[in-house]
Protein backbone atom coordinates (compact mmCIF):
# COMPACT_ATOMS: atom_id res chain seq x y z
CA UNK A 1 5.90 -25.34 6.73
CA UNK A 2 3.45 -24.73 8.98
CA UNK A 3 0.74 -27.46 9.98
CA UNK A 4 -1.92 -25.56 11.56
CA UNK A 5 -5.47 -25.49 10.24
CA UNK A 6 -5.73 -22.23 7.96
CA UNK A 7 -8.18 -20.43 9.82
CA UNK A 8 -5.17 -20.92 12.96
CA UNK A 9 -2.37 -19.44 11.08
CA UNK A 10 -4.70 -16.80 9.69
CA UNK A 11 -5.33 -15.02 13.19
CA UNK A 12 -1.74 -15.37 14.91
CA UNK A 13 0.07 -12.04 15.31
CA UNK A 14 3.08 -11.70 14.42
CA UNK A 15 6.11 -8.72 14.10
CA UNK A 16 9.45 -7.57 13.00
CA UNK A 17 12.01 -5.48 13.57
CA UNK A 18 14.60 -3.70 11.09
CA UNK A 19 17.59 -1.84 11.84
CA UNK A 20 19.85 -0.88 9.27
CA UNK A 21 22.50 2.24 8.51
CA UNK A 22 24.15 3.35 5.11
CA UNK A 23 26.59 5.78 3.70
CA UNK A 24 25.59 7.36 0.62
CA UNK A 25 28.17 9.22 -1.45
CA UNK A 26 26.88 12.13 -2.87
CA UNK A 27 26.63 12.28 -7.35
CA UNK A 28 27.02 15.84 -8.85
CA UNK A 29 23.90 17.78 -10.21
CA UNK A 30 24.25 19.97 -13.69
CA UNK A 31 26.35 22.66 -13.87
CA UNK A 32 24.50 25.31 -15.85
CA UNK A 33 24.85 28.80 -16.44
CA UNK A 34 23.58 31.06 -14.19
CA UNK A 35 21.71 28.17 -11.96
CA UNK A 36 21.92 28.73 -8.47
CA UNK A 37 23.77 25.63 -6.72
CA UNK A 38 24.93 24.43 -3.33
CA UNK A 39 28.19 22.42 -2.40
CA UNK A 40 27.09 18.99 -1.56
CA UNK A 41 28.68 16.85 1.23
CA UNK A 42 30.82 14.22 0.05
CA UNK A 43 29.39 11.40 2.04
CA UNK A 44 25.52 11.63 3.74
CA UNK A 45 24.82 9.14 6.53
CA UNK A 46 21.06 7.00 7.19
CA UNK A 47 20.22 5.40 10.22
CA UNK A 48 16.62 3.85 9.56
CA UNK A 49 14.66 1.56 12.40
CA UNK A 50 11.40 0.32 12.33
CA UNK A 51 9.08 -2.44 12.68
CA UNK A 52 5.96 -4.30 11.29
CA UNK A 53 2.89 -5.91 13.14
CA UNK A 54 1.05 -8.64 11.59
CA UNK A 55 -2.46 -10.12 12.55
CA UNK A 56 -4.46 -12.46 9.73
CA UNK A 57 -4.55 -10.32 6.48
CA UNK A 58 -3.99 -7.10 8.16
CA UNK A 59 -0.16 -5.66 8.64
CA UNK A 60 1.17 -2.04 10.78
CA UNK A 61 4.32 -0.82 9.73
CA UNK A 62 6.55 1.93 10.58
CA UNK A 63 9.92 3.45 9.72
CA UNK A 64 12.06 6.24 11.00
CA UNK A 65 15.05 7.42 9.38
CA UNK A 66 17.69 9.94 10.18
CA UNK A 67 20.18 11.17 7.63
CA UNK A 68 23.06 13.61 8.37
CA UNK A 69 23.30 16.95 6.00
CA UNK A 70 23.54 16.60 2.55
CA UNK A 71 24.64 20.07 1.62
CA UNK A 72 27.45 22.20 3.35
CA UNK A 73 24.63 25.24 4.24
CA UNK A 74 21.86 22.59 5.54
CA UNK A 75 21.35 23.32 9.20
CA UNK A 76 20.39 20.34 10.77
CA UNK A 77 19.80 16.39 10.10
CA UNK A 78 16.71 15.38 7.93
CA UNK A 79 14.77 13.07 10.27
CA UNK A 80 11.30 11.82 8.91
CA UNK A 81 8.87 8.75 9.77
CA UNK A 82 6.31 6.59 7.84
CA UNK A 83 3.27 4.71 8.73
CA UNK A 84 1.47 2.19 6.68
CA UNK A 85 -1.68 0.10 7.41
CA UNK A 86 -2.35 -2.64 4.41
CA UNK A 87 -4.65 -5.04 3.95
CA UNK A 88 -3.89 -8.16 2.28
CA UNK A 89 -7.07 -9.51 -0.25
């Protein structure tokens, strides 16, 4: 628990960091008649790092993830990012 006076622990800053990696196995879509459809890989890859700054009631986060193809035509990785700014009230 921390003993500081509120107003204290209410300005500190304070971060995180995340690094994490998956393998996602791929579930069938419908099959209907005369639907267009691509062969999926069997097993799709994430790599996802990121981090979060934290000052009082205010918090920065980001994420970036990279995922190998999920369909045998796809022509390169899906890589993508996210910011967030929040406020806490």
């Amino acid at each position: 628990m921390d003993r500081r006076p509120a107003d204290a622990r209410h300005h500190r800053l304070s971060h995180h960091c995340l690094a994490r990696s998956a393998a996602l196995f791929a579930l069938a879509g419908l099959a209907l008649p005369g639907i267009a459809h691509v062969e999926r890989e069997p097993i799709v890859g994430d790599l996802q790092a990121g981090f979060t700054l934290s000052a009082g009631d205010w918090r920065l986060a980001y994420t970036y993830v990279t995922r190998t193809e999920e369909f045998e035509t796809q022509r390169a990785k899906q890589d993508f990012g996210a910011l967030a700014v929040s406020w806490r009230f």
